[in-house]
C-alpha atoms as a PDB file:
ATOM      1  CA  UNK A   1     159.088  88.289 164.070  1.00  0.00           C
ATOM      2  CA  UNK A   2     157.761  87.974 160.529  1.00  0.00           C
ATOM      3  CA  UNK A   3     155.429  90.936 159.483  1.00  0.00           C
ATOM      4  CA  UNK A   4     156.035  93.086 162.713  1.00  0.00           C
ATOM      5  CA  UNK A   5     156.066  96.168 161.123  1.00  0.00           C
ATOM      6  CA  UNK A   6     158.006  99.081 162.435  1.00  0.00           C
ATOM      7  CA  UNK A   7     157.223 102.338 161.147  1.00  0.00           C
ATOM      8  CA  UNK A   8     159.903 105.100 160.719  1.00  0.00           C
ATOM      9  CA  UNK A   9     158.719 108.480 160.787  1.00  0.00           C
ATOM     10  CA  UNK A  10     162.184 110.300 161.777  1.00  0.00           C
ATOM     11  CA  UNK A  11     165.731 109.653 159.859  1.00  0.00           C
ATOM     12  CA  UNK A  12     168.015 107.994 161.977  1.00  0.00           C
ATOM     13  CA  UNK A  13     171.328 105.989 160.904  1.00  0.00           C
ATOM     14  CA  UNK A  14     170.285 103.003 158.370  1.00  0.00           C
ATOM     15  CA  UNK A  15     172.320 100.792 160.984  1.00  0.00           C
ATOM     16  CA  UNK A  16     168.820 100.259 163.166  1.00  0.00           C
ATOM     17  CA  UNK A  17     166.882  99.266 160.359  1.00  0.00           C
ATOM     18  CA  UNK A  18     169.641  96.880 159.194  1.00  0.00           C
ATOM     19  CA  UNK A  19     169.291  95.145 162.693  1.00  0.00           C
ATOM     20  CA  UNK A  20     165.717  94.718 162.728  1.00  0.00           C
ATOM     21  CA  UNK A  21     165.082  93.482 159.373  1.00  0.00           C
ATOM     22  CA  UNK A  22     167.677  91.211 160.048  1.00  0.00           C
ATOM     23  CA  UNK A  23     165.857  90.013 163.141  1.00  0.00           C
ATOM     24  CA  UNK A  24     162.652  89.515 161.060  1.00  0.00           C
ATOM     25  CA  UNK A  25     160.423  93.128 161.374  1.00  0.00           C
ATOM     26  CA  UNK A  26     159.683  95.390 158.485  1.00  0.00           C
ATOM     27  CA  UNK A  27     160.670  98.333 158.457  1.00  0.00           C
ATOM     28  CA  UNK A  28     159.016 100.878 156.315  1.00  0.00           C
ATOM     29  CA  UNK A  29     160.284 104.742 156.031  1.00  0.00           C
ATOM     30  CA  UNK A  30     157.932 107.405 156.760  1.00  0.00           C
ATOM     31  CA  UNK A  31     159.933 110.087 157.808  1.00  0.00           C
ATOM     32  CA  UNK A  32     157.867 112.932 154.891  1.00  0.00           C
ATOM     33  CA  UNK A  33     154.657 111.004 155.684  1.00  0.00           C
ATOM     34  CA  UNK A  34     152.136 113.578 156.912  1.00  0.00           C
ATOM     35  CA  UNK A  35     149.496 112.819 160.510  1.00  0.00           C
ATOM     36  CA  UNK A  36     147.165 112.533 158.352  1.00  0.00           C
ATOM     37  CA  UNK A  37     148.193 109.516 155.880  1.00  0.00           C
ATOM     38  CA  UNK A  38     149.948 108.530 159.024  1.00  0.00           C
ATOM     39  CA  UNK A  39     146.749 107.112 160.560  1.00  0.00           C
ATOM     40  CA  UNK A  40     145.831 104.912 157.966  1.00  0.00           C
ATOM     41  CA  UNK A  41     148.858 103.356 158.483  1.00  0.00           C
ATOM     42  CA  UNK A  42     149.412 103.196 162.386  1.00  0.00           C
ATOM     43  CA  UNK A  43     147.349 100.490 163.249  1.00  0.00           C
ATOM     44  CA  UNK A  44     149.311  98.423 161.446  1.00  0.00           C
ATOM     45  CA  UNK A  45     152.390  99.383 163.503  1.00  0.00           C
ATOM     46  CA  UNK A  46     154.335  96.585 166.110  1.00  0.00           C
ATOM     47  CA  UNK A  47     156.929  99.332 166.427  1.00  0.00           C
ATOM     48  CA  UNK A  48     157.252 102.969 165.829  1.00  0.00           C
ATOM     49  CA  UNK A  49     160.752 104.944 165.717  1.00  0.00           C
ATOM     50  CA  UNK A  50     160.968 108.660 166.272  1.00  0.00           C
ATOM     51  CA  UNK A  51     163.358 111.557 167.227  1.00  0.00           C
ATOM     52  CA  UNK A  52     161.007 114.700 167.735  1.00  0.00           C
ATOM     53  CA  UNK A  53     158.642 115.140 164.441  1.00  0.00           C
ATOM     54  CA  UNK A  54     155.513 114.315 166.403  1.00  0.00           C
ATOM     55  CA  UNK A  55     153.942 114.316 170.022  1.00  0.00           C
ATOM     56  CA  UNK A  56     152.987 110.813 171.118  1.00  0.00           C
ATOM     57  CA  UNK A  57     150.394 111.483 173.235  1.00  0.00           C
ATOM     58  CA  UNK A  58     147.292 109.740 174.378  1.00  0.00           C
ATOM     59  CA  UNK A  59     145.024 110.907 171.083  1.00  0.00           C
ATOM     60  CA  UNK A  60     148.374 109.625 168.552  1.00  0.00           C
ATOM     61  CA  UNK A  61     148.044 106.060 170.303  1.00  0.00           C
ATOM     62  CA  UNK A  62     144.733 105.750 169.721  1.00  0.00           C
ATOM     63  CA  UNK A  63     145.840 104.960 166.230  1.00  0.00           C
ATOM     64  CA  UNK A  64     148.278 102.544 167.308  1.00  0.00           C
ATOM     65  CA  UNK A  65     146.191  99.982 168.697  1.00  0.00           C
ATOM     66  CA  UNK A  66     148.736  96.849 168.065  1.00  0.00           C
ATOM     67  CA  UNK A  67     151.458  98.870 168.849  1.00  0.00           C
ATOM     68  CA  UNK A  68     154.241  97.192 171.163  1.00  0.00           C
ATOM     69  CA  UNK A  69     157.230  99.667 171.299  1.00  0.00           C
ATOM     70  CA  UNK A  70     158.387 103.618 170.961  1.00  0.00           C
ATOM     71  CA  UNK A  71     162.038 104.203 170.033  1.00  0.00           C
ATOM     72  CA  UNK A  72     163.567 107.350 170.615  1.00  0.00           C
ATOM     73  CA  UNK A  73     166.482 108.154 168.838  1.00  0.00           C
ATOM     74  CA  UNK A  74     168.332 110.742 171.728  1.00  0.00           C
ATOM     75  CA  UNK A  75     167.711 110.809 175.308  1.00  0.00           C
ATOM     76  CA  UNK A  76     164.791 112.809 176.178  1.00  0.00           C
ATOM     77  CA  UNK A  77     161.495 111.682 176.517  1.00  0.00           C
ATOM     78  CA  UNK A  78     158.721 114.512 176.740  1.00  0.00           C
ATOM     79  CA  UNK A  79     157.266 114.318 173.251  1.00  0.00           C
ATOM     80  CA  UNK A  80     155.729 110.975 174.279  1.00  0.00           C
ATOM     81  CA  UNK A  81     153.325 110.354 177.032  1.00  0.00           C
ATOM     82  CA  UNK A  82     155.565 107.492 178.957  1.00  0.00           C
ATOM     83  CA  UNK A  83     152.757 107.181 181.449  1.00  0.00           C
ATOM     84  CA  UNK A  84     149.593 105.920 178.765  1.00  0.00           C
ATOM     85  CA  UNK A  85     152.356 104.144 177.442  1.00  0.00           C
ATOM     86  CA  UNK A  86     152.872 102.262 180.541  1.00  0.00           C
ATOM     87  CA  UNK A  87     149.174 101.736 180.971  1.00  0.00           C
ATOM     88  CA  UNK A  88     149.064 100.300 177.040  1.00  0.00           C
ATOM     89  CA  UNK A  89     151.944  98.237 177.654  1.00  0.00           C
ATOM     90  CA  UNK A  90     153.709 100.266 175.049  1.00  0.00           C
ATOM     91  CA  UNK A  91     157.530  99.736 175.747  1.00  0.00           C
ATOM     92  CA  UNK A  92     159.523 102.802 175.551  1.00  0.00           C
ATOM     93  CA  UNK A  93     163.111 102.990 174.460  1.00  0.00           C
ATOM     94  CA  UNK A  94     165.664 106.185 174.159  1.00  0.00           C
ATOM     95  CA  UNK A  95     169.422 105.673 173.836  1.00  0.00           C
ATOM     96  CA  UNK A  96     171.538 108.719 175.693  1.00  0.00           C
ATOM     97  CA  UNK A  97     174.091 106.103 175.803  1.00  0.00           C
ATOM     98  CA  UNK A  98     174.518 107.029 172.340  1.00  0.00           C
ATOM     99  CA  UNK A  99     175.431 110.491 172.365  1.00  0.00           C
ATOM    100  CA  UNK A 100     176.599 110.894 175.907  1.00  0.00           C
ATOM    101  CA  UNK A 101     180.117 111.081 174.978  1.00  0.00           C
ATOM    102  CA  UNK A 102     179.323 113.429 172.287  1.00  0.00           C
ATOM    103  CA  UNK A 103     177.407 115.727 174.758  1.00  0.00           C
ATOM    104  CA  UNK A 104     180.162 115.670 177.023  1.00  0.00           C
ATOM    105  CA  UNK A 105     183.013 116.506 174.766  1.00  0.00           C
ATOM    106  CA  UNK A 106     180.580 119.375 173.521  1.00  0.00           C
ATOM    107  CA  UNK A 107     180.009 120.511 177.239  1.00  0.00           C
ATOM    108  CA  UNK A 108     184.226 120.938 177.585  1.00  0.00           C
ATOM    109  CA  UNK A 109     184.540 122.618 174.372  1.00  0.00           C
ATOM    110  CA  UNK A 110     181.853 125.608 175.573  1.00  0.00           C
ATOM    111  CA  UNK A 111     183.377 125.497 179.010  1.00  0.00           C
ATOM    112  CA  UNK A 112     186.895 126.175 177.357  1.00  0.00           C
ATOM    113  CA  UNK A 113     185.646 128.625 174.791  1.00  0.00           C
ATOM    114  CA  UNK A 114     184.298 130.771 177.248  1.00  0.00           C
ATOM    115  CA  UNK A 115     186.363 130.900 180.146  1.00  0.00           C
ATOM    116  CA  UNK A 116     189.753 131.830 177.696  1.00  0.00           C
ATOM    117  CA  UNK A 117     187.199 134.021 175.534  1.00  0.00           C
ATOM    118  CA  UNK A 118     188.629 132.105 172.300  1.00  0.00           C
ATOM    119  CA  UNK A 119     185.330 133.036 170.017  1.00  0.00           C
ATOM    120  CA  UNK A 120     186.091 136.622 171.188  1.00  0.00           C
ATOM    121  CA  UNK A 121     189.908 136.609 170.155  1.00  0.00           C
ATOM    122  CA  UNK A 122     188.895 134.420 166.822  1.00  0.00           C
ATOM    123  CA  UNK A 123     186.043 137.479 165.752  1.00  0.00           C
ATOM    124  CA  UNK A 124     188.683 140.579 166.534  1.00  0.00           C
ATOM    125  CA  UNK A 125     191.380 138.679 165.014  1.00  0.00           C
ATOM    126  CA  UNK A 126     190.227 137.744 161.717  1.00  0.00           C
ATOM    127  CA  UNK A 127     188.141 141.925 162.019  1.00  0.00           C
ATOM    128  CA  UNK A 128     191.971 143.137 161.983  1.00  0.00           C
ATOM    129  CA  UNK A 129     192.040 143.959 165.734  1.00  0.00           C
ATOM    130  CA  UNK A 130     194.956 142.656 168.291  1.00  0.00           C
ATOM    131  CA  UNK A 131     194.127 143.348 171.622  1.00  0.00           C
ATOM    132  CA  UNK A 132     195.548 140.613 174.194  1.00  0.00           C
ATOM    133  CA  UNK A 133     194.478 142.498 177.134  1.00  0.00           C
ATOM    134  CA  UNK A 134     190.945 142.038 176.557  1.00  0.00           C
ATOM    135  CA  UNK A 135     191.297 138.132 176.246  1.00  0.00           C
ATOM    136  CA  UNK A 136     192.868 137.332 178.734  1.00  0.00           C
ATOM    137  CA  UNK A 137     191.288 134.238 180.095  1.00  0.00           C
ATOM    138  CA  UNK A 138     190.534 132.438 183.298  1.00  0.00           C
ATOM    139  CA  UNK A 139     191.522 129.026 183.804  1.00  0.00           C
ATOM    140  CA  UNK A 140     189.233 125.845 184.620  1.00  0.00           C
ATOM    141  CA  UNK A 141     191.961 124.524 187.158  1.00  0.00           C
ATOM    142  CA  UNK A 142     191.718 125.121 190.570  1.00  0.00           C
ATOM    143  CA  UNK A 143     187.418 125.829 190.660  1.00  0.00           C
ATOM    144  CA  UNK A 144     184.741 123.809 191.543  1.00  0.00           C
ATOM    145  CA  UNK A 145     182.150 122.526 188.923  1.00  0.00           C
ATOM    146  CA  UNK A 146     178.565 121.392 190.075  1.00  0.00           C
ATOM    147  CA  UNK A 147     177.003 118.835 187.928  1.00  0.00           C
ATOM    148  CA  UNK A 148     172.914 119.354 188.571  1.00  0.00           C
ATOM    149  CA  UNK A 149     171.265 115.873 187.291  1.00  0.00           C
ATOM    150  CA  UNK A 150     174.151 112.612 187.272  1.00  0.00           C
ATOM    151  CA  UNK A 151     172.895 110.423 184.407  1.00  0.00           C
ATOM    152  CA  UNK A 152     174.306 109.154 180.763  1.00  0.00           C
ATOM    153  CA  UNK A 153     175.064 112.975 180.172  1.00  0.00           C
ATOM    154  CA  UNK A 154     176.690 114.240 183.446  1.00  0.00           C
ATOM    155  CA  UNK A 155     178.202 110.859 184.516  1.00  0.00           C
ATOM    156  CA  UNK A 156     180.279 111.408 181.381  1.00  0.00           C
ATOM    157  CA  UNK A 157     180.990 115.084 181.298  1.00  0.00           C
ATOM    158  CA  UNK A 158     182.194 114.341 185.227  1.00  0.00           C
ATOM    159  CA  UNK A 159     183.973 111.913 183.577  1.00  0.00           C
ATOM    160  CA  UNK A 160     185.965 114.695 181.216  1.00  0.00           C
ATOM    161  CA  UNK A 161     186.905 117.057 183.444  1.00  0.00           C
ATOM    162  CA  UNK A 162     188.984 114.315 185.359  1.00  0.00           C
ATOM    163  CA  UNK A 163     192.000 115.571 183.358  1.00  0.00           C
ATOM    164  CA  UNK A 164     191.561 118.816 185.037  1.00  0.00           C
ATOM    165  CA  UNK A 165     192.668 119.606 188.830  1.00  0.00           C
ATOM    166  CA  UNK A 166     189.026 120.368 189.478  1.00  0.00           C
ATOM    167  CA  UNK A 167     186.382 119.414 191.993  1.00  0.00           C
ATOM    168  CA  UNK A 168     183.177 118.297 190.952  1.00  0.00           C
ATOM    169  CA  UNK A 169     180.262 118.368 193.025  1.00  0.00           C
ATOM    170  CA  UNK A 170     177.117 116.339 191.544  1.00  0.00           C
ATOM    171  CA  UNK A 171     173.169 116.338 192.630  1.00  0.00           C
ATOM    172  CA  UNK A 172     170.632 114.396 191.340  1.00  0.00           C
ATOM    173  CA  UNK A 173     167.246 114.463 192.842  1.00  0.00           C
ATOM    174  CA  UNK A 174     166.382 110.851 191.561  1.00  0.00           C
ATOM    175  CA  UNK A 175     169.981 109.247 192.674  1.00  0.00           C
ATOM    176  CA  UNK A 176     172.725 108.126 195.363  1.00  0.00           C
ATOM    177  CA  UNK A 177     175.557 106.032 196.140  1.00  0.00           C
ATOM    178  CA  UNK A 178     177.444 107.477 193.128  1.00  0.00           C
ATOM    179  CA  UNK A 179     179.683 109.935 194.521  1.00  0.00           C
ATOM    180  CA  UNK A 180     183.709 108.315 193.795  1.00  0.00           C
ATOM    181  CA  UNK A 181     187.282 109.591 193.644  1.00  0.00           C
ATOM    182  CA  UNK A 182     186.493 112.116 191.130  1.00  0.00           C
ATOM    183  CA  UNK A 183     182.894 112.949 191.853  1.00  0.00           C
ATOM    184  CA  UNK A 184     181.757 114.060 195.200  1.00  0.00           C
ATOM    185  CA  UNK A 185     177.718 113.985 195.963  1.00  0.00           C
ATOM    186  CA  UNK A 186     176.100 116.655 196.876  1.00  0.00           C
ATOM    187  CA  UNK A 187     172.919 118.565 197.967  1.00  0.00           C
ATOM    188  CA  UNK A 188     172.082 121.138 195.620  1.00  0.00           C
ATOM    189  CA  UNK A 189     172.392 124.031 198.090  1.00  0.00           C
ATOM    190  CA  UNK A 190     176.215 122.921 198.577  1.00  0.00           C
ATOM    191  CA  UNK A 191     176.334 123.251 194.595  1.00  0.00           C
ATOM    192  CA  UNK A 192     174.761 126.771 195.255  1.00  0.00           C
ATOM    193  CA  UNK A 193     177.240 127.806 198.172  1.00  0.00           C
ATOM    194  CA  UNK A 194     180.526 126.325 196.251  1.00  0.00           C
ATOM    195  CA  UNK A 195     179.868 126.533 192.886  1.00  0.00           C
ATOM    196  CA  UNK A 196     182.329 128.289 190.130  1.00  0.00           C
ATOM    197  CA  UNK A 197     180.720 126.621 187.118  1.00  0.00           C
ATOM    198  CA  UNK A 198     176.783 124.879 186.698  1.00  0.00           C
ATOM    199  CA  UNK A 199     176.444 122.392 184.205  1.00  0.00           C
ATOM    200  CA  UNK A 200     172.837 121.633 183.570  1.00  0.00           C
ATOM    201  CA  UNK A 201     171.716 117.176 182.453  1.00  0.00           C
ATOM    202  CA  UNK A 202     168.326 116.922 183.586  1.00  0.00           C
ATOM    203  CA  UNK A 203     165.226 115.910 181.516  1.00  0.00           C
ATOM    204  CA  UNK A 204     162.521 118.605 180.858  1.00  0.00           C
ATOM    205  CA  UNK A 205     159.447 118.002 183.080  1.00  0.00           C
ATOM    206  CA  UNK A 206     157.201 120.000 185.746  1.00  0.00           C
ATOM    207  CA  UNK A 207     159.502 119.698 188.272  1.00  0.00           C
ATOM    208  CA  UNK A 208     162.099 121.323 185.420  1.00  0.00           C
ATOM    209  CA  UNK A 209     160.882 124.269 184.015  1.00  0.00           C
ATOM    210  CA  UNK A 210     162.692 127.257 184.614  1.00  0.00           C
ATOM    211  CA  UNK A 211     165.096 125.391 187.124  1.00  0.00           C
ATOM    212  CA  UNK A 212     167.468 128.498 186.565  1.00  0.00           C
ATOM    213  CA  UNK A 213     165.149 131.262 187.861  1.00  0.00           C
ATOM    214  CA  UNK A 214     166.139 134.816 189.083  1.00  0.00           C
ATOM    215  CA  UNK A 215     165.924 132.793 192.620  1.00  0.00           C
ATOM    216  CA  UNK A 216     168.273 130.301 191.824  1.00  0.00           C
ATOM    217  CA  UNK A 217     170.880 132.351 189.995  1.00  0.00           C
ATOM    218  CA  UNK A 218     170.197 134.976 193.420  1.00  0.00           C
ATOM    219  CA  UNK A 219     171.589 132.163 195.557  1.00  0.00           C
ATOM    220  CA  UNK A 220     174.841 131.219 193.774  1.00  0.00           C
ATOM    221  CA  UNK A 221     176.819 132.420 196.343  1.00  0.00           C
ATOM    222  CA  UNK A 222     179.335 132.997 193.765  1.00  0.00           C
ATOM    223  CA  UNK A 223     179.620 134.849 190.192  1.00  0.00           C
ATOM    224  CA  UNK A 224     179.933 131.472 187.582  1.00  0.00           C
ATOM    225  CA  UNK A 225     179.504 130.504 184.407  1.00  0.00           C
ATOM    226  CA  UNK A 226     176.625 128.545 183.206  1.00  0.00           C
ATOM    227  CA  UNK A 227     176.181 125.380 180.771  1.00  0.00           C
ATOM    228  CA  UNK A 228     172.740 123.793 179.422  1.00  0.00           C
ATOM    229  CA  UNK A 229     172.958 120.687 176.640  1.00  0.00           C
ATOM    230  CA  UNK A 230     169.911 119.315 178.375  1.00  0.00           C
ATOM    231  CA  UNK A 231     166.508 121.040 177.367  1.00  0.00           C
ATOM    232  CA  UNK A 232     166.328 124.767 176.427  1.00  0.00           C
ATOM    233  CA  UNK A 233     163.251 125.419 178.857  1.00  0.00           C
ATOM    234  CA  UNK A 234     165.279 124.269 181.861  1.00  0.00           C
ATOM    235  CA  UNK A 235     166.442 128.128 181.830  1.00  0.00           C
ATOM    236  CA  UNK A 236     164.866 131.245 182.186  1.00  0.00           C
ATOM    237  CA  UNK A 237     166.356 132.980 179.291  1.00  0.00           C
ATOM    238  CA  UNK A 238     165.072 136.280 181.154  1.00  0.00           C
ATOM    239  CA  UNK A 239     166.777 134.863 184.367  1.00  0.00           C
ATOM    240  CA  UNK A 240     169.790 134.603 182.386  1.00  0.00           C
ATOM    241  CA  UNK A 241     170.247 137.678 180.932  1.00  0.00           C
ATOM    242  CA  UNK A 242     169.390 139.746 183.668  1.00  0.00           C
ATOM    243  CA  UNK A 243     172.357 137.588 185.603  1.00  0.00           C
ATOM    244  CA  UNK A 244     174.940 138.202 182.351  1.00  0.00           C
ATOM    245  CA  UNK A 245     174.170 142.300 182.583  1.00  0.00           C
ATOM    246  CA  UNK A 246     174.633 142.565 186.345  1.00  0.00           C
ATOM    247  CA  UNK A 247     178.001 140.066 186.617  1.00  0.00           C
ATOM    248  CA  UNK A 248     176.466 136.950 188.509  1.00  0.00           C
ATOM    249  CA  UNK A 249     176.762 134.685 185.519  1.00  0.00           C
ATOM    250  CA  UNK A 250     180.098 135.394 184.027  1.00  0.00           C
ATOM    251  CA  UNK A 251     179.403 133.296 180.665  1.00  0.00           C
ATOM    252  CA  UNK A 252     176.757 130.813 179.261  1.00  0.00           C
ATOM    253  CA  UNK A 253     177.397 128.025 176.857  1.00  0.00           C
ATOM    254  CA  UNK A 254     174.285 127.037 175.375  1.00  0.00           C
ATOM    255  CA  UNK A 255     173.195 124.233 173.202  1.00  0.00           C
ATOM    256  CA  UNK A 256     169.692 124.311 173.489  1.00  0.00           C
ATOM    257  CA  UNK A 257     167.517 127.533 174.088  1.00  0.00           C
ATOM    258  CA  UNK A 258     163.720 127.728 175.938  1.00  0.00           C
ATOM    259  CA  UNK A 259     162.058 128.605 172.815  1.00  0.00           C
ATOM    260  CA  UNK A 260     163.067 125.852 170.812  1.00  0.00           C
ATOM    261  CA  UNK A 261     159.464 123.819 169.249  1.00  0.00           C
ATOM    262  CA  UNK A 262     159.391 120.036 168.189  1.00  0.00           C
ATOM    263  CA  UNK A 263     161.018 120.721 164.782  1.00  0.00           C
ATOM    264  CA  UNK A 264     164.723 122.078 165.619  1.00  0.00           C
ATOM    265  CA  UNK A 265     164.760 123.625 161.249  1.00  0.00           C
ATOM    266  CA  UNK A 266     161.999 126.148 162.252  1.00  0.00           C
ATOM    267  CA  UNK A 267     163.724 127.585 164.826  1.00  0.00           C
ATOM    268  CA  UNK A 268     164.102 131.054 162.749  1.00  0.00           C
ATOM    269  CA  UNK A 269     160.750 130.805 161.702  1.00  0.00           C
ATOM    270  CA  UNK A 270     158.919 131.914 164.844  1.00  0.00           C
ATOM    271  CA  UNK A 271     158.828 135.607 166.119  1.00  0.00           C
ATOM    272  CA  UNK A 272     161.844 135.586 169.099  1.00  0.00           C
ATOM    273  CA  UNK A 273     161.905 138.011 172.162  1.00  0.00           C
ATOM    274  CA  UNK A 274     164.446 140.279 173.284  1.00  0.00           C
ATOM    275  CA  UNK A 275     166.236 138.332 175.229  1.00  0.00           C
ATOM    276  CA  UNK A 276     167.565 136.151 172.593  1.00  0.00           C
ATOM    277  CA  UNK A 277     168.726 139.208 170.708  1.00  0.00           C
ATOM    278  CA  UNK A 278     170.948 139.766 173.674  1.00  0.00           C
ATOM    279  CA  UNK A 279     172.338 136.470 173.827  1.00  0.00           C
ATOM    280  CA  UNK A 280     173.026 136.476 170.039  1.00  0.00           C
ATOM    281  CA  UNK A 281     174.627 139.984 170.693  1.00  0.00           C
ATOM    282  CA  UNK A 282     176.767 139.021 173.691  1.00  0.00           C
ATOM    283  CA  UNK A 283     180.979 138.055 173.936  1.00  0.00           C
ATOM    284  CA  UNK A 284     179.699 136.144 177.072  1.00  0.00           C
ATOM    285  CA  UNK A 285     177.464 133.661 175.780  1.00  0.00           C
ATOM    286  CA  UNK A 286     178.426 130.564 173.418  1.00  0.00           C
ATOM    287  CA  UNK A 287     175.755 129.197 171.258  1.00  0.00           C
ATOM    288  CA  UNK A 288     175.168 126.066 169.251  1.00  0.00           C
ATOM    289  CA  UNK A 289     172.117 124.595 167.556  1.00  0.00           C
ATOM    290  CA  UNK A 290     171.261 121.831 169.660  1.00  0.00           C
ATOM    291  CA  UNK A 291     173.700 119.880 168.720  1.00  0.00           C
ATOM    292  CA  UNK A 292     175.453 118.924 171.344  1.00  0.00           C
ATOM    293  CA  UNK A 293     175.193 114.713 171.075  1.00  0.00           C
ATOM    294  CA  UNK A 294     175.336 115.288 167.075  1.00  0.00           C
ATOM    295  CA  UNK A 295     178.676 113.989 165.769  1.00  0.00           C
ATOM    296  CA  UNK A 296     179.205 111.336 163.156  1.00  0.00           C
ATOM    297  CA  UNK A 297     179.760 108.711 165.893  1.00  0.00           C
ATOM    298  CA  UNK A 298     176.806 109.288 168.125  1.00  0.00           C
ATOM    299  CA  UNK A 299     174.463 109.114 164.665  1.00  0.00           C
ATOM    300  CA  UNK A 300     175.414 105.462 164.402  1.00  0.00           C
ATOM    301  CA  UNK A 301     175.180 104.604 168.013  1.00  0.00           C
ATOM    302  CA  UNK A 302     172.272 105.869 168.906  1.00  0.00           C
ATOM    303  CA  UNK A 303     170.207 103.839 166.164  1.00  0.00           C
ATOM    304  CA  UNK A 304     172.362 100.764 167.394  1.00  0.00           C
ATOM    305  CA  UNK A 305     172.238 101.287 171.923  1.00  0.00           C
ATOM    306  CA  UNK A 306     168.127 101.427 170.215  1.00  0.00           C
ATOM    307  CA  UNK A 307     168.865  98.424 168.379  1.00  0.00           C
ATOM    308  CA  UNK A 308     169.717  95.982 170.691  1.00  0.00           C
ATOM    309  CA  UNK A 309     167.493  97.269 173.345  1.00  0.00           C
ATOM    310  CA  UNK A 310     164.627  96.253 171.066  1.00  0.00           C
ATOM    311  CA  UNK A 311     166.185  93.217 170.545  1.00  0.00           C
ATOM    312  CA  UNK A 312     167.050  92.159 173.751  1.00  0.00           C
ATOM    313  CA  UNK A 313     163.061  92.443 174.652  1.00  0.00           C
ATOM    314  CA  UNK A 314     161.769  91.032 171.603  1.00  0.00           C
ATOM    315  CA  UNK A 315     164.073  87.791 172.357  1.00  0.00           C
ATOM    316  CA  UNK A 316     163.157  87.372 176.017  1.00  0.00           C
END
């Protein structure tokens, strides 16, 4: 593997690097490195690792013309172009296994928070104010919990709530045979009809977009409250709020928000609409900064799940 260079131009955990120049490659760090000193270096590149800095797409690989693998530190895929990939014979890794339990634990924690209103309580509390009335909470046991999209993510937040005298229903377009003791499969209009909580794991793509619409939230045939660790455009933050203001959605935890860009820090930066000034604004909604599969675990296992995938290939 001598002189297969791999070129880093995202942080991840020093663990991945470890592997791989212990397996031969060289690894060089690029991670300030702007596109445009970038090129004069990617056609030099056997592997390239990333988390969400750039778009691969078809006019980025045209620098990479010896290129042999993406890694993806995370799970989702839609800042590269998997499909000219596949055509280049580019392989493309991503590692949810690596934060899955993160996400999950995460997904539990908002679930918790909002049904028994404990970021409520914490604000009056520490403002001087004592009202127990106002927080009283609802518990998880006894309601239903659909899990739309059964992958790393929800396989393992199904996986959470078995502690819990819940039933979980599960759909995923893409999959069967995985319904068990503790998960039952589903259609997605039984998730619709039975629903008392929607957790959201599904990649952003076409078919995606704006998968919570004023339609879909129109046919919950119940009022319930809403997670999304997935991909902020997934919901129609308009959707949302107009559900939140008339009762249908009783609380959203969200870790991701539709008008997120590729770099997470600039998030402030950008001019944001109304709507997100209500969801700052409101007791019913639980927000985090996308950081859902970001503990100090899941930063060393996603660099090594990405580790030993490479490997694996680059030894067979």
């Amino acid at each position: 593997m001598a002189n297969k260079q791999v070129i880093f131009i995202d942080s991840v955990h020093p663990v991945l690097e470890q592997k791989l120049e212990q397996a031969g490659m060289l690894c060089l760090q690029h991670t300030k490195t702007n596109f445009e000193t970038l090129q004069t270096i990617l056609p030099q590149a056997y592997g390239i690792v990333i988390r969400s800095r750039f778009t691969i797409d078809a006019e980025f690989l045209k620098f990479c013309p010896n290129l042999k693998f993406i890694a993806r530190s995370g799970s989702g895929l839609e800042n590269i172009d998997t499909k000219t990939c596949k055509e280049l014979g580019v392989r493309v890794y991503n590692s949810p296994e690596g934060n899955r339990n993160a996400v999950a634990e995460h997904a539990l924690g908002m679930l918790l928070s909002l049904m028994h209103k404990i970021q409520k309580a914490d604000k009056e509390v520490r403002s001087g104010v004592w009202n127990r009335e106002s927080n009283r909470g609802e518990e998880l046991d006894g309601k239903t919990v659909g899990i739309i999209g059964y992958g790393n993510n929800g396989a393992a937040f199904a996986k959470k709530l078995r502690g819990f005298d819940v039933r979980v229903l599960a759909h995923d377009k893409y999959k069967t045979g995985f319904g068990d003791h503790f998960v039952q499969e589903c259609t997605l209009n039984a998730i619709l009809e039975q629903a008392d909580v929607i957790s959201f794991h599904i990649p952003q793509n076409k078919e995606t977009r704006s998968f919570l619409n004023h339609d879909f939230v129109a046919s919950m045939q119940k009022p319930f409250y809403l997670l999304n660790l997935s991909r902020g455009k997934i919901v129609d933050t308009e959707a949302l709020v107009t559900g939140l203001q008339n009762g249908k959605i009783k609380g959203a935890g969200l870790d991701v928000l539709e008008f997120e860009s590729k770099s997470f820090e600039s998030f402030f930066e950008q001019e944001l609409p109304d709507s997100f000034s209500y969801l700052v604004h409101s007791e019913k909604v639980v927000l985090t900064p996308h950081v859902g599969g970001w503990t100090l675990e899941s930063y060393v296992k996603l660099s090594s799940v990405l580790a030993d995938k490479i490997l694996a290939d680059e030894i067979n």
